[in-house]
N, C-alpha and C. Protein backbone atom coordinates (compact mmCIF):
# COMPACT_ATOMS: atom_id res chain seq x y z
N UNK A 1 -75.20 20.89 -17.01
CA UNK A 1 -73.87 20.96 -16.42
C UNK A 1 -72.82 20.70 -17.49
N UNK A 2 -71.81 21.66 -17.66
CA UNK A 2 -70.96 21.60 -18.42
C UNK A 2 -69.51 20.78 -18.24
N UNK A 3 -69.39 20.03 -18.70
CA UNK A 3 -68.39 18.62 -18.87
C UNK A 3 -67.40 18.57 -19.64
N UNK A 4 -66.26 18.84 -19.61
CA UNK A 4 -65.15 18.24 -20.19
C UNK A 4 -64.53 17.54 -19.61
N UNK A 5 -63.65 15.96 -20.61
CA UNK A 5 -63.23 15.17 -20.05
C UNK A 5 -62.18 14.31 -21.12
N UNK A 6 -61.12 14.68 -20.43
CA UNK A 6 -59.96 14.43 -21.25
C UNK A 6 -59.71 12.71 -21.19
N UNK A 7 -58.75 12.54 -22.37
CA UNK A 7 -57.85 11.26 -22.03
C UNK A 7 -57.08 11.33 -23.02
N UNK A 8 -56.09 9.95 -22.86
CA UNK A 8 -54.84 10.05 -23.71
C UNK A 8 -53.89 10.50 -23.48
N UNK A 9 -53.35 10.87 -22.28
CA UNK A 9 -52.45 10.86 -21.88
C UNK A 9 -51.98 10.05 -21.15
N UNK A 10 -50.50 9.71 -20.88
CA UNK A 10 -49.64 8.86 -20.58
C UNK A 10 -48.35 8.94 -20.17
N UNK A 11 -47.43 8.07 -20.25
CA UNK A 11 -46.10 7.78 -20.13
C UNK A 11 -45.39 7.73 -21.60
N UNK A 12 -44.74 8.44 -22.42
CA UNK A 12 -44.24 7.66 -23.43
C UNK A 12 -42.74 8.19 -23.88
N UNK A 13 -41.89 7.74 -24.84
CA UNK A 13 -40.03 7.85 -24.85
C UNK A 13 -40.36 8.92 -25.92
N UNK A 14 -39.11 9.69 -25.33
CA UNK A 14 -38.74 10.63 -26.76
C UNK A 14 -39.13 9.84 -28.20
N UNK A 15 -39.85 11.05 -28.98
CA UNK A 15 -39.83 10.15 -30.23
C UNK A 15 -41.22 9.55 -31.03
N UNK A 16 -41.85 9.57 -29.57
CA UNK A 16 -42.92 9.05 -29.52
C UNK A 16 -44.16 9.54 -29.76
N UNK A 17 -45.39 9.13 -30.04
CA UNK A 17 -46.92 9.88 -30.27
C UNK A 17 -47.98 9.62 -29.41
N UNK A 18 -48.52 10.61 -28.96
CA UNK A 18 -50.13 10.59 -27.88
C UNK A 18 -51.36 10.87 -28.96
N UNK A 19 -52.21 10.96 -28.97
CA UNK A 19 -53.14 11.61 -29.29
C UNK A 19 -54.54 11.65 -27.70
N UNK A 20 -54.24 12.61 -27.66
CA UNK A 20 -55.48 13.51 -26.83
C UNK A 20 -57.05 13.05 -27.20
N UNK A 21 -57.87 13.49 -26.28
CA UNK A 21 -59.12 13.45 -26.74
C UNK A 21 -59.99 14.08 -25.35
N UNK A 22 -60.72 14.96 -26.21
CA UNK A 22 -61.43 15.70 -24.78
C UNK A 22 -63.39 16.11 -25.60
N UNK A 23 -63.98 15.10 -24.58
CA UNK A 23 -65.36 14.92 -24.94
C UNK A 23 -65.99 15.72 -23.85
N UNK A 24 -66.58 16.87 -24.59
CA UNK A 24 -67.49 18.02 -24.50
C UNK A 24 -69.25 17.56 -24.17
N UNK A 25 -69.81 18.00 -23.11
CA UNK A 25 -70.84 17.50 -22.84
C UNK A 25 -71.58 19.08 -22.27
N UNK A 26 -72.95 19.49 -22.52
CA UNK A 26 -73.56 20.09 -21.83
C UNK A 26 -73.53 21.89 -22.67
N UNK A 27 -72.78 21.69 -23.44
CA UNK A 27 -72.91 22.71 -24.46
C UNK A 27 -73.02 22.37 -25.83
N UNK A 28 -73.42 23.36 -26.80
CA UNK A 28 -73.62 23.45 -28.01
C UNK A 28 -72.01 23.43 -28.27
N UNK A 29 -71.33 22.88 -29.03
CA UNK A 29 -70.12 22.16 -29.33
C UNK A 29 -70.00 23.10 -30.42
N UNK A 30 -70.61 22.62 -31.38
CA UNK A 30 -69.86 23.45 -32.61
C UNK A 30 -69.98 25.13 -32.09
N UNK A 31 -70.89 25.75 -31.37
CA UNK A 31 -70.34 27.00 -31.81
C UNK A 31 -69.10 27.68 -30.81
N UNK A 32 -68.37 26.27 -30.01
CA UNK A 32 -67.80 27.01 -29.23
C UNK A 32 -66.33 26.80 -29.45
N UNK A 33 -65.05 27.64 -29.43
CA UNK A 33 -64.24 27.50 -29.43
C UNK A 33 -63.07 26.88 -28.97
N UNK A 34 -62.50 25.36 -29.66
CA UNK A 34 -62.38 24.49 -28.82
C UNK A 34 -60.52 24.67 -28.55
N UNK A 35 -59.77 24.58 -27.63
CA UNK A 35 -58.13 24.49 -27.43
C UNK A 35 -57.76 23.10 -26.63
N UNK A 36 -56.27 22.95 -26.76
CA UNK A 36 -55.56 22.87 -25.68
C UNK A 36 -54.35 23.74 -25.27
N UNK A 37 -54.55 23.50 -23.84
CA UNK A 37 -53.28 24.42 -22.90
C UNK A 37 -52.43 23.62 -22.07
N UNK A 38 -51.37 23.77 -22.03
CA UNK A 38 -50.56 22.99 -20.64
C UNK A 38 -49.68 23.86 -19.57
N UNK A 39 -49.79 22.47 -18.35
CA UNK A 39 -48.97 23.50 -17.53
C UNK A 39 -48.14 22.64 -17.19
N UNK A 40 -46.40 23.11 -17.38
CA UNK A 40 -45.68 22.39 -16.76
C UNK A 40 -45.03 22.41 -15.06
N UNK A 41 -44.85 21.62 -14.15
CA UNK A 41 -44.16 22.13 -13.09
C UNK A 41 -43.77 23.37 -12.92
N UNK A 42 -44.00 24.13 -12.18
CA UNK A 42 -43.51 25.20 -11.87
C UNK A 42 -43.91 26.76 -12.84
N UNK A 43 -44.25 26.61 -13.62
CA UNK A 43 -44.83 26.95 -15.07
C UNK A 43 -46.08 27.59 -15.09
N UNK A 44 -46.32 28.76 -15.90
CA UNK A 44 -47.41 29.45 -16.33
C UNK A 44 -48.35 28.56 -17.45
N UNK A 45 -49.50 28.42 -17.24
CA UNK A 45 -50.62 27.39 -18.08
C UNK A 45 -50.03 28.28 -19.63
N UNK A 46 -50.34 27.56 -20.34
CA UNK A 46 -49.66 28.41 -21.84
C UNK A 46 -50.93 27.35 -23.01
N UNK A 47 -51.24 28.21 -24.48
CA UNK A 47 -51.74 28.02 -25.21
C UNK A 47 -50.90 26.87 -26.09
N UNK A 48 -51.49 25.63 -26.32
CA UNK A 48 -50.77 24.29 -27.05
C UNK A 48 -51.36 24.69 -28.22
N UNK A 49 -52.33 24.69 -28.83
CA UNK A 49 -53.07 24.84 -29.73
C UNK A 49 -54.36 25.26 -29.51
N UNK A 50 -55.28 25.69 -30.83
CA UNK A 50 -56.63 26.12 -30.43
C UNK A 50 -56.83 26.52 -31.97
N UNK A 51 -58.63 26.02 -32.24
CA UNK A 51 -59.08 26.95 -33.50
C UNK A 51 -59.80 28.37 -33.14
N UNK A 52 -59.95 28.92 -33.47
CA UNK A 52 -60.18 30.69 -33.51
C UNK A 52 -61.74 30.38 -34.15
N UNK A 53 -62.19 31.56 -33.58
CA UNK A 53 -63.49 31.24 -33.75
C UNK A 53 -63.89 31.68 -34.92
N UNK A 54 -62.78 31.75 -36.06
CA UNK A 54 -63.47 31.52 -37.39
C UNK A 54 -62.72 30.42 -38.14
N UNK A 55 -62.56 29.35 -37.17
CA UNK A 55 -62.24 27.71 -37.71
C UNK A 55 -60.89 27.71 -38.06
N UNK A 56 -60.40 28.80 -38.25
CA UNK A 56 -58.67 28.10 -38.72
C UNK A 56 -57.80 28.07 -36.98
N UNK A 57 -56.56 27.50 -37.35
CA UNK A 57 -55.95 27.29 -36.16
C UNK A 57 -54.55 28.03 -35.39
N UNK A 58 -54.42 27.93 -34.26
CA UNK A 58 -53.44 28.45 -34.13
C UNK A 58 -52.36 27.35 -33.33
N UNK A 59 -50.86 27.57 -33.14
CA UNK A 59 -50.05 26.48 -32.03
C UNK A 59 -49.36 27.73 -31.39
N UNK A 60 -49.08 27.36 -30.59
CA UNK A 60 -47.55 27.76 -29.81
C UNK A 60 -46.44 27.19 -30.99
N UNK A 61 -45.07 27.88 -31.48
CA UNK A 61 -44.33 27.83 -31.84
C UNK A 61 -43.52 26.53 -31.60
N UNK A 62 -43.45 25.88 -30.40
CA UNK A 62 -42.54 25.08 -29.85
C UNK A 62 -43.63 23.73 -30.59
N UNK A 63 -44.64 23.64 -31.04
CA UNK A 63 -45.45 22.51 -31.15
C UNK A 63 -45.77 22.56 -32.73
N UNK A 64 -45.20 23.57 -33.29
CA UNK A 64 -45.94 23.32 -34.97
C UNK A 64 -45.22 22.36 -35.63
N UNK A 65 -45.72 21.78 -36.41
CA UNK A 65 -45.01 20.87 -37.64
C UNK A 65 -45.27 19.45 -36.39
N UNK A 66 -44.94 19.29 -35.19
CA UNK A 66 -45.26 17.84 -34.28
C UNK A 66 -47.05 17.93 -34.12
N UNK A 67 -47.43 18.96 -33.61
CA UNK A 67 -48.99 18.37 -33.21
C UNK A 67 -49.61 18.95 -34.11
N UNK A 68 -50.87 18.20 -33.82
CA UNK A 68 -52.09 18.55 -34.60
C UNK A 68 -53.23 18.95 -34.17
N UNK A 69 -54.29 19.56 -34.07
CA UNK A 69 -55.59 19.85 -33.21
C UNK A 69 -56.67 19.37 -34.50
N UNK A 70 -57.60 18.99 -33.57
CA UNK A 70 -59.01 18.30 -35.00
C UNK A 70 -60.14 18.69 -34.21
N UNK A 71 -61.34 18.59 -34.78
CA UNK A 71 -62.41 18.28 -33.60
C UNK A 71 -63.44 17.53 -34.60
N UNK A 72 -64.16 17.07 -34.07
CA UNK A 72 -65.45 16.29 -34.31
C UNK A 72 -66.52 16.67 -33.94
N UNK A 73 -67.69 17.70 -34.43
CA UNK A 73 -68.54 18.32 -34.13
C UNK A 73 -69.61 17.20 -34.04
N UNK A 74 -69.93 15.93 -34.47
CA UNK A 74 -70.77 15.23 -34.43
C UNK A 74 -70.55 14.00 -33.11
N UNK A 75 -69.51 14.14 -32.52
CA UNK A 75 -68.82 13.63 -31.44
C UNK A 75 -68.88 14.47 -30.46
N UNK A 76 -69.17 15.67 -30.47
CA UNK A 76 -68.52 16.72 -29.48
C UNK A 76 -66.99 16.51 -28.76
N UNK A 77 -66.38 16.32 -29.80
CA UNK A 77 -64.70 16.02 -29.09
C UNK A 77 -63.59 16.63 -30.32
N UNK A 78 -62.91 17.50 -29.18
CA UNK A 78 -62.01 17.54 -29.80
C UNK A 78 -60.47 17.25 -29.59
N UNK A 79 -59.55 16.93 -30.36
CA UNK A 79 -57.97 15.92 -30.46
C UNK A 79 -56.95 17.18 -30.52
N UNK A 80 -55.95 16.05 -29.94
CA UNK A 80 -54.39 16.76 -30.31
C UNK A 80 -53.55 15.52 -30.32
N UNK A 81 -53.20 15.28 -31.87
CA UNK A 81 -52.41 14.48 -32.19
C UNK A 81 -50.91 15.24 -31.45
N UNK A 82 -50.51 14.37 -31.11
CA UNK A 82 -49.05 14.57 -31.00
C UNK A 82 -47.82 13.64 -31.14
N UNK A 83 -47.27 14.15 -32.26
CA UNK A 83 -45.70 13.68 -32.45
C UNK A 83 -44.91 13.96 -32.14
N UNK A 84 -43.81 13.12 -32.77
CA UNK A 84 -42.39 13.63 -32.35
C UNK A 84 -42.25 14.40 -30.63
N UNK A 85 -42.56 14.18 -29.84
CA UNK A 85 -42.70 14.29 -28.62
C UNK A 85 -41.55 14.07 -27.95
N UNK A 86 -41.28 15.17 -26.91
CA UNK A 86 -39.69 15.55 -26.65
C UNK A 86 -39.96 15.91 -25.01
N UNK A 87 -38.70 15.48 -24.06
CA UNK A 87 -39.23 15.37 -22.82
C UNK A 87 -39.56 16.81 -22.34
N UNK A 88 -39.69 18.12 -23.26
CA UNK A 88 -40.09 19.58 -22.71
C UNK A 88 -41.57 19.21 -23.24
N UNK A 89 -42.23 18.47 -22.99
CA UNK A 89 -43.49 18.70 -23.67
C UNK A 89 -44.26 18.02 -22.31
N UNK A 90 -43.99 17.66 -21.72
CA UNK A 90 -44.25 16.91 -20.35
C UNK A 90 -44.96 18.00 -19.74
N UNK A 91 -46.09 17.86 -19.01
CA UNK A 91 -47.32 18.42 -18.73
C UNK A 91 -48.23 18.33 -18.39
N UNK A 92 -49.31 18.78 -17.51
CA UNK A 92 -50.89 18.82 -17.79
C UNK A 92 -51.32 19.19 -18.91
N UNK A 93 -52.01 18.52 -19.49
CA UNK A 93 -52.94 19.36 -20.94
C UNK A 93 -54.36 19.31 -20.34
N UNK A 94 -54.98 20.19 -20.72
CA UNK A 94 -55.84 20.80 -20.40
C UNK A 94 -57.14 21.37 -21.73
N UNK A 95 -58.23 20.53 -21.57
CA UNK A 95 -58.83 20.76 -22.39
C UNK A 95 -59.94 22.46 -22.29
N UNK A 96 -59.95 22.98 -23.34
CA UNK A 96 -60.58 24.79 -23.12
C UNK A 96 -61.69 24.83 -23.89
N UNK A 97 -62.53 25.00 -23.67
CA UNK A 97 -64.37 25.73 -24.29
C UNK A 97 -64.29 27.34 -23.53
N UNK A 98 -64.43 27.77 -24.99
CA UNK A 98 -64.72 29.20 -24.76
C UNK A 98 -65.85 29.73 -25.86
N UNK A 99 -66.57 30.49 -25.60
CA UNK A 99 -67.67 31.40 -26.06
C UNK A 99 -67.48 32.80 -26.04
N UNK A 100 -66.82 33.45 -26.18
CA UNK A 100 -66.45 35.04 -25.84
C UNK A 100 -67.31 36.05 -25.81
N UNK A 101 -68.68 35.34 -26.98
CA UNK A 101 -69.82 36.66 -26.81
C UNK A 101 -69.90 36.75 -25.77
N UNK A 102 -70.49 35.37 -24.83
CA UNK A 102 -71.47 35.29 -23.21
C UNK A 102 -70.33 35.31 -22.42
N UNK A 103 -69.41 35.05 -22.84
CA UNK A 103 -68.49 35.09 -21.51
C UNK A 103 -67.99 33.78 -20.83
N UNK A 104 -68.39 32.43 -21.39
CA UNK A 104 -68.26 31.34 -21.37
C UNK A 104 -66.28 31.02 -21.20
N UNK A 105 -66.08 30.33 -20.13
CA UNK A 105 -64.69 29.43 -20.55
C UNK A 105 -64.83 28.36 -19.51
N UNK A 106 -64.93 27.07 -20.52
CA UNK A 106 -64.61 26.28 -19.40
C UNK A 106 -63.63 25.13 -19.65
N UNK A 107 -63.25 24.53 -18.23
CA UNK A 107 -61.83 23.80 -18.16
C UNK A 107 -62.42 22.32 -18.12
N UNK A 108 -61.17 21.23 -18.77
CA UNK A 108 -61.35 20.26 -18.16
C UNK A 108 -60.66 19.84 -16.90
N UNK A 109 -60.32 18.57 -16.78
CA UNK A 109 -59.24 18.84 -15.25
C UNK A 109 -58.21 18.05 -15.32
N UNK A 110 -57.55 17.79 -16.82
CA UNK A 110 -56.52 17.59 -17.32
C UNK A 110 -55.87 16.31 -17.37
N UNK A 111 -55.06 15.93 -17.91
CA UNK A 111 -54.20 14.55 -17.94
C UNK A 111 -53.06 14.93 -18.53
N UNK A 112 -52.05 13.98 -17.95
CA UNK A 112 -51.09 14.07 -17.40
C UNK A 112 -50.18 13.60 -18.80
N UNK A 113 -48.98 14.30 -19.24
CA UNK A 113 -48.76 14.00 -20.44
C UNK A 113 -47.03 13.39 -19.71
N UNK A 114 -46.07 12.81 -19.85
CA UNK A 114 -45.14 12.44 -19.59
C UNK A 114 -43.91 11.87 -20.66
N UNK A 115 -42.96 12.67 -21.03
CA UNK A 115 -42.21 12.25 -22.28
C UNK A 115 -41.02 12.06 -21.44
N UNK A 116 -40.34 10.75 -21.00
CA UNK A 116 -39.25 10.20 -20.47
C UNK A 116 -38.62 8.75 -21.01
N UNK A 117 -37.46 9.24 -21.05
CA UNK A 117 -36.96 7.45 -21.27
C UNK A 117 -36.75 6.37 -20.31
């Protein structure tokens, strides 16, 4: 059974830093392509970051130079540092495993990100 399971999210003020963490269970980890996505109120789920399945990375525009994406293949987990954090960043994040040969995508069931003063 395939498992993702986020944390690190919170409450925190403009200005401020989260770091994410979403531990992968029930698949082969390294060969799968790891993201995050968020959805805000009212809002279409959208790509936060993600590595490409030949290891380099990609962001959404609104998040480069503040976050970061990592993973830990010997952990099966992978991060999203986040800085400089601004109250449009407020969200579900949502951890993503994908496999594209087989057809594989799976979700975690998210935590709750909150940037307010």
């Amino acid at each position: 059974q395939v498992q993702l399971v986020e944390s690190g999210g919170g409450l925190v003020q403009p200005g401020g830093s989260l770091r994410l963490s979403c531990a992968a269970s029930g698949i082969i980890f390294s060969i799968y392509t790891m993201g995050w996505y968020r959805q805000a109120p009212g809002k279409q789920r959208e790509l936060v970051a993600a590595f490409t399945s030949g290891g380099s990375t990609n962001y959404a525009d609104s998040v480069k130079g503040r976050f970061t994406i990592s993973r830990d293949n010997a952990k099966n987990t992978v991060y999203l540092r986040m800085n400089s954090l601004k109250p449009e960043d407020t969200a579900v994040y949502y951890c993503n495993a994908r496999w594209v040969v087989v057809g594989d995508d799976y979700w975690g069931q998210g935590t709750q990100v909150t940037v307010s003063s």
